[in-house]
C-alpha atoms as a PDB file:
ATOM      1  CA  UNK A   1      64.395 109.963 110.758  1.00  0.00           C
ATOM      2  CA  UNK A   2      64.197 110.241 114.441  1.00  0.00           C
ATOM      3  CA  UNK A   3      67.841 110.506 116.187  1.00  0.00           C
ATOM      4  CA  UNK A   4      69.028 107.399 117.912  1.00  0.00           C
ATOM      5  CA  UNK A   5      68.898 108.049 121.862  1.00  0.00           C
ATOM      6  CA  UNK A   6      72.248 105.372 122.581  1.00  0.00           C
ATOM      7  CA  UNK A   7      74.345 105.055 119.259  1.00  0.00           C
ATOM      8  CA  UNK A   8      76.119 101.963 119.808  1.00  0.00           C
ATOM      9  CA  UNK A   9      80.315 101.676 119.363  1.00  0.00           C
ATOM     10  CA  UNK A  10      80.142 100.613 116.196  1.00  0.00           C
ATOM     11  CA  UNK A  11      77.594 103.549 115.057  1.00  0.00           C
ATOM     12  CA  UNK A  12      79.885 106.015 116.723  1.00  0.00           C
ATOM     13  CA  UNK A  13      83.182 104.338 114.943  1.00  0.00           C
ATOM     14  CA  UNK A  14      81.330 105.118 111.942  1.00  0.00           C
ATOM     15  CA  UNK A  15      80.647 108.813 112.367  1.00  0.00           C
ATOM     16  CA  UNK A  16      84.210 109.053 114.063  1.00  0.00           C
ATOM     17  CA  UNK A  17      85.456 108.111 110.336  1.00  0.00           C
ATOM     18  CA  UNK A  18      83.850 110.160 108.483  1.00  0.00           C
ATOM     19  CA  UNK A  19      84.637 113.171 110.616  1.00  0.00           C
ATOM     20  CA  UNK A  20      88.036 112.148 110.234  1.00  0.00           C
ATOM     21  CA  UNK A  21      87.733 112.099 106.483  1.00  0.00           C
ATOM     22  CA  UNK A  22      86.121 115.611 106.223  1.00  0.00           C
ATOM     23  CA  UNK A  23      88.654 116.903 109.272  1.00  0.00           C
ATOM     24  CA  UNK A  24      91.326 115.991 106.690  1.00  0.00           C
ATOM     25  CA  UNK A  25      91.020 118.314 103.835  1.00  0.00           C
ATOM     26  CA  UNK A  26      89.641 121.277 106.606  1.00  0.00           C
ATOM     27  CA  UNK A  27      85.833 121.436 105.552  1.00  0.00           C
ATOM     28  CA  UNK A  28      83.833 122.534 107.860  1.00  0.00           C
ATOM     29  CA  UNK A  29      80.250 120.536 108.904  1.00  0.00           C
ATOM     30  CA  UNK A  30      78.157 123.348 107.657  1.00  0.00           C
ATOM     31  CA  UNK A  31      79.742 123.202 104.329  1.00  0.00           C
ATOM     32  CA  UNK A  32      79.942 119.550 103.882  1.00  0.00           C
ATOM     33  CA  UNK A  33      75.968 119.488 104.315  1.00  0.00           C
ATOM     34  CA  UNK A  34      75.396 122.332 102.097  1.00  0.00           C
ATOM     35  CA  UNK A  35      77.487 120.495  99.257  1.00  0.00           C
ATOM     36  CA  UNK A  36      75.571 117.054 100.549  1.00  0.00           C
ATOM     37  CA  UNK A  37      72.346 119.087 100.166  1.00  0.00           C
ATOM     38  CA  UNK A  38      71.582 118.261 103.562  1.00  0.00           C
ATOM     39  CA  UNK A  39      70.134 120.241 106.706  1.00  0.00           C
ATOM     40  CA  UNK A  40      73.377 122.458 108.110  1.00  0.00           C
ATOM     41  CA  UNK A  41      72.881 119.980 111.398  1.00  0.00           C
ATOM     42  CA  UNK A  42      72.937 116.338 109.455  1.00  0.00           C
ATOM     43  CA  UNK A  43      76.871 116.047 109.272  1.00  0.00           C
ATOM     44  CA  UNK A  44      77.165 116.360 113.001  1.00  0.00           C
ATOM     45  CA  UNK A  45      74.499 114.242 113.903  1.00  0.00           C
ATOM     46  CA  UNK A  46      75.728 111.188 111.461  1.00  0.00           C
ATOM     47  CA  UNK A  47      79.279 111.960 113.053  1.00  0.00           C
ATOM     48  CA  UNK A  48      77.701 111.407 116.222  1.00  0.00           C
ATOM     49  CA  UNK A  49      76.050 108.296 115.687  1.00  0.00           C
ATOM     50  CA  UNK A  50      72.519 109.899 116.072  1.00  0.00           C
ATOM     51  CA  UNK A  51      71.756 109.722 112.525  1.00  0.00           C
ATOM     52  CA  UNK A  52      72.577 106.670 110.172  1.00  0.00           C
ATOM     53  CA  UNK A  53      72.891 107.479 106.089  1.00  0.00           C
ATOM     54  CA  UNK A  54      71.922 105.792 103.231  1.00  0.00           C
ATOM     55  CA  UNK A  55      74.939 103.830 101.160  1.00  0.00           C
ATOM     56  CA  UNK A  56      74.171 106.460  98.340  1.00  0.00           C
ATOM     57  CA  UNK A  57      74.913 109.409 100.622  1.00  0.00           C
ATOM     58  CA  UNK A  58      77.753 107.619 102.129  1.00  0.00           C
ATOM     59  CA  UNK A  59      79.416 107.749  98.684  1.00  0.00           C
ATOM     60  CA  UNK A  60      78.960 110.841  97.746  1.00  0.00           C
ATOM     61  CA  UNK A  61      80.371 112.185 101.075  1.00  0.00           C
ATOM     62  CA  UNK A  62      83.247 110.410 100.167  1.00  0.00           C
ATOM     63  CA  UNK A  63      83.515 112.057  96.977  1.00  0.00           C
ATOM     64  CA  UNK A  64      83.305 115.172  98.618  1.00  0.00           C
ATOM     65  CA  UNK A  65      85.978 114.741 101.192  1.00  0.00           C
ATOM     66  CA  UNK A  66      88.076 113.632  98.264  1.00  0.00           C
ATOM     67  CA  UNK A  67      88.467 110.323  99.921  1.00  0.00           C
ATOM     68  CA  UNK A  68      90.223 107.676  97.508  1.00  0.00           C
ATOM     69  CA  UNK A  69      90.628 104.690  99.289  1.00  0.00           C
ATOM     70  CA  UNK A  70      88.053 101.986  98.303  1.00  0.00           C
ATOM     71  CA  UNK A  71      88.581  99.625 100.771  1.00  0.00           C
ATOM     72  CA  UNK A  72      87.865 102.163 103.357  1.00  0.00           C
ATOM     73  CA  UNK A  73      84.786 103.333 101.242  1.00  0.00           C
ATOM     74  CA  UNK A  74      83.477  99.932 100.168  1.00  0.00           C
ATOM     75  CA  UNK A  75      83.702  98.718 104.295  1.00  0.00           C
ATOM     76  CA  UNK A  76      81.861 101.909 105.226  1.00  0.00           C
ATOM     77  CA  UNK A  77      79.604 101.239 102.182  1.00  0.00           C
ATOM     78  CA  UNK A  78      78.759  97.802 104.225  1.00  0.00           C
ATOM     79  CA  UNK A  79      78.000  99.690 107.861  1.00  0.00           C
ATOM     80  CA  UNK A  80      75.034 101.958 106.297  1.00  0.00           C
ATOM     81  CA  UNK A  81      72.024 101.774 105.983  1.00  0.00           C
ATOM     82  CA  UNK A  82      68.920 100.274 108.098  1.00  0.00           C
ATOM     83  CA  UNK A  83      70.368  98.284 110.892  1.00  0.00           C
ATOM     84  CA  UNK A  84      69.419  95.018 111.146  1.00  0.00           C
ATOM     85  CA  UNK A  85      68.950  93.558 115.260  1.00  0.00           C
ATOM     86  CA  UNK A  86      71.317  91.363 116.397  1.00  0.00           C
ATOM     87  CA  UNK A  87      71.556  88.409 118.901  1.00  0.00           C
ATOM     88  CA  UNK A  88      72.659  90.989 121.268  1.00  0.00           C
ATOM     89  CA  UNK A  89      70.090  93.624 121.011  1.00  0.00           C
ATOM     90  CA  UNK A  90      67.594  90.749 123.243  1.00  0.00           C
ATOM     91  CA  UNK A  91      69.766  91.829 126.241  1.00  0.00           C
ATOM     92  CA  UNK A  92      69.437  95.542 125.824  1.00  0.00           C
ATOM     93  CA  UNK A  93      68.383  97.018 128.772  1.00  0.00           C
ATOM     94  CA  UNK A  94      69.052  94.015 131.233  1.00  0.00           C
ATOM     95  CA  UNK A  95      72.728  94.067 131.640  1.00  0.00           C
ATOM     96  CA  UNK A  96      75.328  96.872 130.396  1.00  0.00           C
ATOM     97  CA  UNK A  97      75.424  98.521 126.837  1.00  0.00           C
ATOM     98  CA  UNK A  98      79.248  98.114 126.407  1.00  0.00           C
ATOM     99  CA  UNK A  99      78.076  94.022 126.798  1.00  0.00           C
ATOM    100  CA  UNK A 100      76.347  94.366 123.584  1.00  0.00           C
ATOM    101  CA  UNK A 101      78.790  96.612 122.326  1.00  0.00           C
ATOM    102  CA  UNK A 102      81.711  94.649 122.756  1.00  0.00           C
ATOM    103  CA  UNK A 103      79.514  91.291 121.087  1.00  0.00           C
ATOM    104  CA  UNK A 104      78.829  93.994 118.113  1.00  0.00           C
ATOM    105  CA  UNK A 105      82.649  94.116 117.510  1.00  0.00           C
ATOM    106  CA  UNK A 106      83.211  90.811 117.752  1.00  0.00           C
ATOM    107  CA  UNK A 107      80.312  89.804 115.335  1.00  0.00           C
ATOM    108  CA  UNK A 108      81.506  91.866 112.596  1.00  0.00           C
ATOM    109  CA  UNK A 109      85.688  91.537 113.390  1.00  0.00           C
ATOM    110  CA  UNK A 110      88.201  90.438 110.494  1.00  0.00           C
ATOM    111  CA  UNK A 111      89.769  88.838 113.069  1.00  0.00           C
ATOM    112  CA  UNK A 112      90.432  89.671 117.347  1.00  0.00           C
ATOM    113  CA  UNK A 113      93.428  89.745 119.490  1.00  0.00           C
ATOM    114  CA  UNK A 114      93.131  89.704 123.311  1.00  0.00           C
ATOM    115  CA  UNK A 115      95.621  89.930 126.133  1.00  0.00           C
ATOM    116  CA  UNK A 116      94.346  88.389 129.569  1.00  0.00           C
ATOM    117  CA  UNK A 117      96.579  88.760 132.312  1.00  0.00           C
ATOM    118  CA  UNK A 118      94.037  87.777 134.910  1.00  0.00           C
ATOM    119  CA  UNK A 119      91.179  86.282 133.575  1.00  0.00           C
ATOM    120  CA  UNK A 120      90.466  83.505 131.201  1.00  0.00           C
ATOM    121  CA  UNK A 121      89.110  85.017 127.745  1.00  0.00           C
ATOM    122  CA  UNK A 122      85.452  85.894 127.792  1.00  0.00           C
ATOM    123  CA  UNK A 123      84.786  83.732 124.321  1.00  0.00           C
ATOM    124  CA  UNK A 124      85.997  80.410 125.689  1.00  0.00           C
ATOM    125  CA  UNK A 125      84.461  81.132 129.490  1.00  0.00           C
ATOM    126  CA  UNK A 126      82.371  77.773 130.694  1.00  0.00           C
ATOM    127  CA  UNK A 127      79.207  77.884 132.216  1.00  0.00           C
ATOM    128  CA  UNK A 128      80.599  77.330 135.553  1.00  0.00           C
ATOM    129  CA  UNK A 129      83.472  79.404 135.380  1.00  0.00           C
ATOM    130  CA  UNK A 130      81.567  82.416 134.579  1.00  0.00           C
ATOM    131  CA  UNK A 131      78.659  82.056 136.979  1.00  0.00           C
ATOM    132  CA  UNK A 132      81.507  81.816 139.383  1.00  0.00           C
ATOM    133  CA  UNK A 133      83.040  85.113 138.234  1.00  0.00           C
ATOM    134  CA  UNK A 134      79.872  86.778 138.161  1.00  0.00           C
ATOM    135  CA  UNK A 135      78.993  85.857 141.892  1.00  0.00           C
ATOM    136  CA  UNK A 136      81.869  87.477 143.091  1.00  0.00           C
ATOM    137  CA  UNK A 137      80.973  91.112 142.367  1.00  0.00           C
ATOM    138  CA  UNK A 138      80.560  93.686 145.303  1.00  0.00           C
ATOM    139  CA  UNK A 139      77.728  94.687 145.461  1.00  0.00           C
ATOM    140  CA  UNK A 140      76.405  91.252 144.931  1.00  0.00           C
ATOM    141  CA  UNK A 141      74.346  91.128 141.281  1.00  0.00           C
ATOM    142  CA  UNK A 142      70.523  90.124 141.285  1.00  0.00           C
ATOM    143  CA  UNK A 143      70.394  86.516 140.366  1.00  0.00           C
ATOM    144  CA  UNK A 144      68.610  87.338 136.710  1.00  0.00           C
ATOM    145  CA  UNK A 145      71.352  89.272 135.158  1.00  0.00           C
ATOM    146  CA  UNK A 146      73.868  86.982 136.209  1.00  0.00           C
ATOM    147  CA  UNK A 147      72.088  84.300 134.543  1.00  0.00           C
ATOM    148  CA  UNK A 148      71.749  86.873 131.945  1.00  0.00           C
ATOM    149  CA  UNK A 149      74.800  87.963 131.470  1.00  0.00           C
ATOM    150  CA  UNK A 150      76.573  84.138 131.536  1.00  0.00           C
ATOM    151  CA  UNK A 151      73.667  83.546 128.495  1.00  0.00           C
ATOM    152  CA  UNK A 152      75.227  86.266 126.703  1.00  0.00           C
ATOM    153  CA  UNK A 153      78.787  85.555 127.041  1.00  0.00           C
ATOM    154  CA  UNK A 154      78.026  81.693 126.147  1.00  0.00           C
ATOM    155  CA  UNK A 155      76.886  83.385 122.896  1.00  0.00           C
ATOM    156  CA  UNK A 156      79.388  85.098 122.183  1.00  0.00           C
ATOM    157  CA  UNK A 157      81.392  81.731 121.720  1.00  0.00           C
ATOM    158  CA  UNK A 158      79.726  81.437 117.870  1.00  0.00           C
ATOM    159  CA  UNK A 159      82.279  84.251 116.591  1.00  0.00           C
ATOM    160  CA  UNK A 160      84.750  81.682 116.696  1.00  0.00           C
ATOM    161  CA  UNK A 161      83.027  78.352 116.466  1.00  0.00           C
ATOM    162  CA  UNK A 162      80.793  78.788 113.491  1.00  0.00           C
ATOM    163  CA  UNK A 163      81.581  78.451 110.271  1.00  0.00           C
ATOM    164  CA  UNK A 164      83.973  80.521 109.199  1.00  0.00           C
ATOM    165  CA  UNK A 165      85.164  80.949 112.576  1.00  0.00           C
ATOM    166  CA  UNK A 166      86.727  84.436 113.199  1.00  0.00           C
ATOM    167  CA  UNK A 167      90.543  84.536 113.629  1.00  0.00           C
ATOM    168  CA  UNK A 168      91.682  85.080 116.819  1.00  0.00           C
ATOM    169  CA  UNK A 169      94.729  84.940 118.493  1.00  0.00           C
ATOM    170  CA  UNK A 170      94.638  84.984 122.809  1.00  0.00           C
ATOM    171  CA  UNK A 171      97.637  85.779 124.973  1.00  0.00           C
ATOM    172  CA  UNK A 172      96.728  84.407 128.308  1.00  0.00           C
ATOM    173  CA  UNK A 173      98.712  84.912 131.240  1.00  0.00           C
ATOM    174  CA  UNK A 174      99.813  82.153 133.283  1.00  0.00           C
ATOM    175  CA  UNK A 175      98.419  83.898 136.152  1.00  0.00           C
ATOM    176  CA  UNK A 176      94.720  83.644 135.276  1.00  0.00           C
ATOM    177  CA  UNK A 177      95.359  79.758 134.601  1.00  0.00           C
ATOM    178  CA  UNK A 178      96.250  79.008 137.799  1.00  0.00           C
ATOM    179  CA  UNK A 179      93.249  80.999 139.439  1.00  0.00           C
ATOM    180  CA  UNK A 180      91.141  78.565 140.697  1.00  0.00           C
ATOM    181  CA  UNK A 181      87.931  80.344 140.121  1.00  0.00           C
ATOM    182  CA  UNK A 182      85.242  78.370 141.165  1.00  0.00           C
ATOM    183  CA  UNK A 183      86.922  75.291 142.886  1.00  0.00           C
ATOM    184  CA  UNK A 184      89.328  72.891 141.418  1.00  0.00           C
ATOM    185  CA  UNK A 185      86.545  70.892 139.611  1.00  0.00           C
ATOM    186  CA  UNK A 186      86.025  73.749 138.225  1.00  0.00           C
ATOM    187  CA  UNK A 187      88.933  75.341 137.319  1.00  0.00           C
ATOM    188  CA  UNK A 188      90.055  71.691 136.015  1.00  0.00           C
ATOM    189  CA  UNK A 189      86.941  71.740 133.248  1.00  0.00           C
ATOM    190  CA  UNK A 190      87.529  75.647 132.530  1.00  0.00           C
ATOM    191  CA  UNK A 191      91.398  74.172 131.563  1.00  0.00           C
ATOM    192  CA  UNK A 192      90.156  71.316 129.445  1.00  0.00           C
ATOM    193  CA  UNK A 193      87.888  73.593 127.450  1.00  0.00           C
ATOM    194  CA  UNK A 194      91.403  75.792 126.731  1.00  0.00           C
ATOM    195  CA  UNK A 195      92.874  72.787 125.689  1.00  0.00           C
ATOM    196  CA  UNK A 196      89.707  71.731 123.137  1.00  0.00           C
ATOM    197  CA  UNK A 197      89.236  75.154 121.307  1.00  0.00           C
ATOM    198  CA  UNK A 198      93.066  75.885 120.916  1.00  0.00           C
ATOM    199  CA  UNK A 199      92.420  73.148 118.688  1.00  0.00           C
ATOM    200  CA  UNK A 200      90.449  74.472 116.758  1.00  0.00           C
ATOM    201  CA  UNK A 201      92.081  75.632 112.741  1.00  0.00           C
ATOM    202  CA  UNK A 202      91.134  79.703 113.511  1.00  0.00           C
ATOM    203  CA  UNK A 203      92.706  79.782 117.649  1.00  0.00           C
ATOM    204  CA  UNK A 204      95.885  80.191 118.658  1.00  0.00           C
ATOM    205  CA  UNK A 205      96.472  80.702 122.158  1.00  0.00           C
ATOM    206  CA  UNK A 206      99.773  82.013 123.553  1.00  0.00           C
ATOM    207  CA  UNK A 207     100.341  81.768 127.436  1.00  0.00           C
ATOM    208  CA  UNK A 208     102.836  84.648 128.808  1.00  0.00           C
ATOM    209  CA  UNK A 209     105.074  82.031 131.701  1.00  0.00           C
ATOM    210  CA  UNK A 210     105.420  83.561 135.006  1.00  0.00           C
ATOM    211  CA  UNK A 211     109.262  83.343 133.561  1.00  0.00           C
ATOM    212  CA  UNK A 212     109.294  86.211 131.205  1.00  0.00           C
ATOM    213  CA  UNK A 213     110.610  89.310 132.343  1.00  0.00           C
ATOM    214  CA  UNK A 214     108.145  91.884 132.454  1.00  0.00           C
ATOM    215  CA  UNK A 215     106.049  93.065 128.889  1.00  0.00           C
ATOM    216  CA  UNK A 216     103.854  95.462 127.997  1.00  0.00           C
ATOM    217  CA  UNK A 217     100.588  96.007 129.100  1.00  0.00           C
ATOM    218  CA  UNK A 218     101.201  93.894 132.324  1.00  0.00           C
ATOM    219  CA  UNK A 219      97.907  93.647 133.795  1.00  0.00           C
ATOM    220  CA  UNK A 220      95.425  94.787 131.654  1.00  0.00           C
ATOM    221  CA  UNK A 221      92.459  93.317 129.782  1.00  0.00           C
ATOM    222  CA  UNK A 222      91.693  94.470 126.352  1.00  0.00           C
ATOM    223  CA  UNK A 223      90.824  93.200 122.813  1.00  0.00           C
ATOM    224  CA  UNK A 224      92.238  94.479 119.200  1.00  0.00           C
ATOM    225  CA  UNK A 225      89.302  94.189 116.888  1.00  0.00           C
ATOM    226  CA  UNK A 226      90.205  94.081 113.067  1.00  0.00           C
ATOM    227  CA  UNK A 227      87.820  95.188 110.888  1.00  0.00           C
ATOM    228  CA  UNK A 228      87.249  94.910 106.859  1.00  0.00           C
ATOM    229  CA  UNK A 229      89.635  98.093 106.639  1.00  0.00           C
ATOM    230  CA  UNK A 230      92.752  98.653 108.922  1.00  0.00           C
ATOM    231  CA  UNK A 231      90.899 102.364 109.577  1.00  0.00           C
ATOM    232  CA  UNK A 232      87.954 100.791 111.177  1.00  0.00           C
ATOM    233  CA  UNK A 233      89.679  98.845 113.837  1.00  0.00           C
ATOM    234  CA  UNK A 234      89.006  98.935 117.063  1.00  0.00           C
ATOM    235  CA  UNK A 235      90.038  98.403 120.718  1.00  0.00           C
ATOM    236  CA  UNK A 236      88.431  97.759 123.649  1.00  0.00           C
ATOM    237  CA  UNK A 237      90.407  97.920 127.454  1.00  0.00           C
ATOM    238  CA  UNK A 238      88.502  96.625 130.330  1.00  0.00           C
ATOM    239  CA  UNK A 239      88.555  99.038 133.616  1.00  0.00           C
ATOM    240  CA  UNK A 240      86.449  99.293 136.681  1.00  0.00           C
ATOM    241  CA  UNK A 241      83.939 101.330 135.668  1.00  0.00           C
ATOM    242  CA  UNK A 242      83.441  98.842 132.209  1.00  0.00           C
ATOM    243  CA  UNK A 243      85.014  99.178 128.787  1.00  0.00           C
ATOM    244  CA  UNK A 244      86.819 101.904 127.121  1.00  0.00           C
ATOM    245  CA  UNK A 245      86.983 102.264 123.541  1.00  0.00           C
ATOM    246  CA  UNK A 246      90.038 103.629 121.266  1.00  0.00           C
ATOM    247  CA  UNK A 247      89.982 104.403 117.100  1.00  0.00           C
ATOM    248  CA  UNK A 248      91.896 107.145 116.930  1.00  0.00           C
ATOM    249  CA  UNK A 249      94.893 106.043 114.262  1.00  0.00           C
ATOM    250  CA  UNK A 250      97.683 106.337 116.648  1.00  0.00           C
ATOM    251  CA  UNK A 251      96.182 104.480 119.297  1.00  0.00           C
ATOM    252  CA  UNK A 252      95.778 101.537 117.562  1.00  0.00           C
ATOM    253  CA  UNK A 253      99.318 101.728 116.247  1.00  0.00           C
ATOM    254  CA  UNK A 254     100.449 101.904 119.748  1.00  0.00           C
ATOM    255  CA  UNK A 255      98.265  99.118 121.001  1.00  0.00           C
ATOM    256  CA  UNK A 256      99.542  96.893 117.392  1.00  0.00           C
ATOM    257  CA  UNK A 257     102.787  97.249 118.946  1.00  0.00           C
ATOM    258  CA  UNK A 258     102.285  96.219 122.044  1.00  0.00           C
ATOM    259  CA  UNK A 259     100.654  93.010 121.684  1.00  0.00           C
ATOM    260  CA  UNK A 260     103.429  92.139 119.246  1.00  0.00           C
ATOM    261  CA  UNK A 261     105.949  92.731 122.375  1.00  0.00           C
ATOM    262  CA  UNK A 262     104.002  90.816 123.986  1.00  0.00           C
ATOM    263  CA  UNK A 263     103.573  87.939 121.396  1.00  0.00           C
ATOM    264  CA  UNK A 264     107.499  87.814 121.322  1.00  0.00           C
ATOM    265  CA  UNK A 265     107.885  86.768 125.146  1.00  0.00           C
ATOM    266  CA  UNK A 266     104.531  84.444 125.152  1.00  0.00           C
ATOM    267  CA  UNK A 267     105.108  80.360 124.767  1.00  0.00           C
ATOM    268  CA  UNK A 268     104.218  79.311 121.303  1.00  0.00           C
ATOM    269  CA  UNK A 269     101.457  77.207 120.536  1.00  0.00           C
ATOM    270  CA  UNK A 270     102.620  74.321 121.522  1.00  0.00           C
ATOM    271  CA  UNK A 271     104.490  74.994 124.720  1.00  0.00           C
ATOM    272  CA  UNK A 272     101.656  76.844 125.604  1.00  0.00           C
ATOM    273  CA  UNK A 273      99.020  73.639 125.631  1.00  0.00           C
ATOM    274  CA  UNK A 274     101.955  72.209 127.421  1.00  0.00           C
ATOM    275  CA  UNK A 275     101.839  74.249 130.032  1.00  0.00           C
ATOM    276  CA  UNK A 276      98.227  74.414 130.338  1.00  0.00           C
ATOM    277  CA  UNK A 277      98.099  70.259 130.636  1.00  0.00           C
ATOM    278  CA  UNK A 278     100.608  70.890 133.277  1.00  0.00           C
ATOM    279  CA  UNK A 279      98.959  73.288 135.247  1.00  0.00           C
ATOM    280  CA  UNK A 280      95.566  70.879 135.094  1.00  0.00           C
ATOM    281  CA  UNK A 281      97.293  67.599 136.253  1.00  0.00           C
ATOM    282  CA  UNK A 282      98.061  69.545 139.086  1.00  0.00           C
ATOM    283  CA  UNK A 283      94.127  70.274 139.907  1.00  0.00           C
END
């Protein structure tokens, strides 16, 4: 099997859990091969992402690291073998990697929070809003993977309006509401679409007033991704230089807590499409 040359997040989550597993009882990767009956330099390269494994093999290195929890197992279990191409994987190589990566997540998620304090979620972006986004980068990017990349995150809408639609819950701040990216005819249609898909059964959107008094993670951008076990979650933190990723089980403790702070001080759902119509009559 030749290595993979750019493991994707998810790949890499994978190995990251299974290192984890054979970390915890103190086996080394040179053993756990030898009792796999594997090449001594397998176990690292599945770790890494280079290498995928068979369900089979899967389960028996879960036997050896004495591993016990099915869930865990089973959703591993469901993240081997050959990997099928994605919607995403037609953009590969025209606009970033953690693009396709983050649309990965999403596509297999549980369910997703996000916290937006400046930005309107990605997922429920129009066509508009985002080309007007886009055109604002410095440098200025070529025309095609703008158009690109506002085809990809139109896509990405399906996690949530297909059937069954992926639970998700948004905390928008009311700063990125009253942005008017775009122009007011713009902005105005970008506010209506809020208003449509927090309709929706599988949506709740919570908007953070400019009235509560500070809470955590003021200013950032990231997503909690839920996965079929709590171990495999994910989350994903916009900076400058594109996304970071976090797994490790601490982290996403910390980052669980947080967004519940931050859930206690936003509107509920109804207050919150109240202030949204607000903030559009005024466009």
């Amino acid at each position: 099997m030749a290595p993979r040359q750019a493991p994707t997040i998810r790949q890499r989550r994978f190995g990251a859990e299974l290192r984890r597993l054979r970390d915890a009882i103190g086996m080394s990767a040179p053993v756990a091969a030898e009792r796999l009956g594997a090449d001594r330099t397998m176990i690292s390269n599945i770790e890494s992402g280079r290498f995928g494994i068979s369900e089979e093999r899967l389960r028996r290195l879960a036997s050896i690291y004495e591993c016990d929890d099915s869930e865990l197992i089973d959703a591993l279990a469901a993240m081997t073998g050959g990997r099928s191409r994605g919607w995403w994987d037609e953009y590969r190589g025209k606009i970033p990697s953690d693009f396709l990566d983050v649309a990965e997540l999403e596509h297999h998620a549980t369910s997703l929070r996000t916290l937006q304090t400046a930005h309107i979620p990605g997922l429920f972006q129009t066509e508009d809003h985002a080309r007007a986004l886009f055109d604002l980068f410095v440098p200025a990017l070529p025309r095609l993977e703008v158009e690109l990349r506002i085809a990809h995150r139109l896509t990405r809408h399906a996690v949530v309006a297909n059937e069954p639609g992926v639970p998700y819950v948004g905390l928008i701040h009311e700063a990125a509401l009253r942005m008017r990216i775009g122009g007011r005819k713009v902005a105005r249609a970008q506010l209506d679409r809020l208003l449509e898909e927090s309709e929706r059964p599988n949506v709740r959107l919570l908007v953070i007033p400019f009235t509560a008094e500070g809470f955590p993670m003021a200013g950032d951008t990231m997503m909690y991704v839920s996965a079929a076990s709590p171990h495999l979650d994910t989350v994903e933190v916009d900076s400058p230089l594109g996304a970071v990723f976090f797994d490790a089980p601490a982290q996403l403790a910390n980052f669980r807590r947080r967004l519940d702070l931050v859930e206690q001080v936003a509107l509920n759902p109804n207050e919150s499409r109240d202030l949204i119509l607000g903030i559009a009559g005024e466009l």
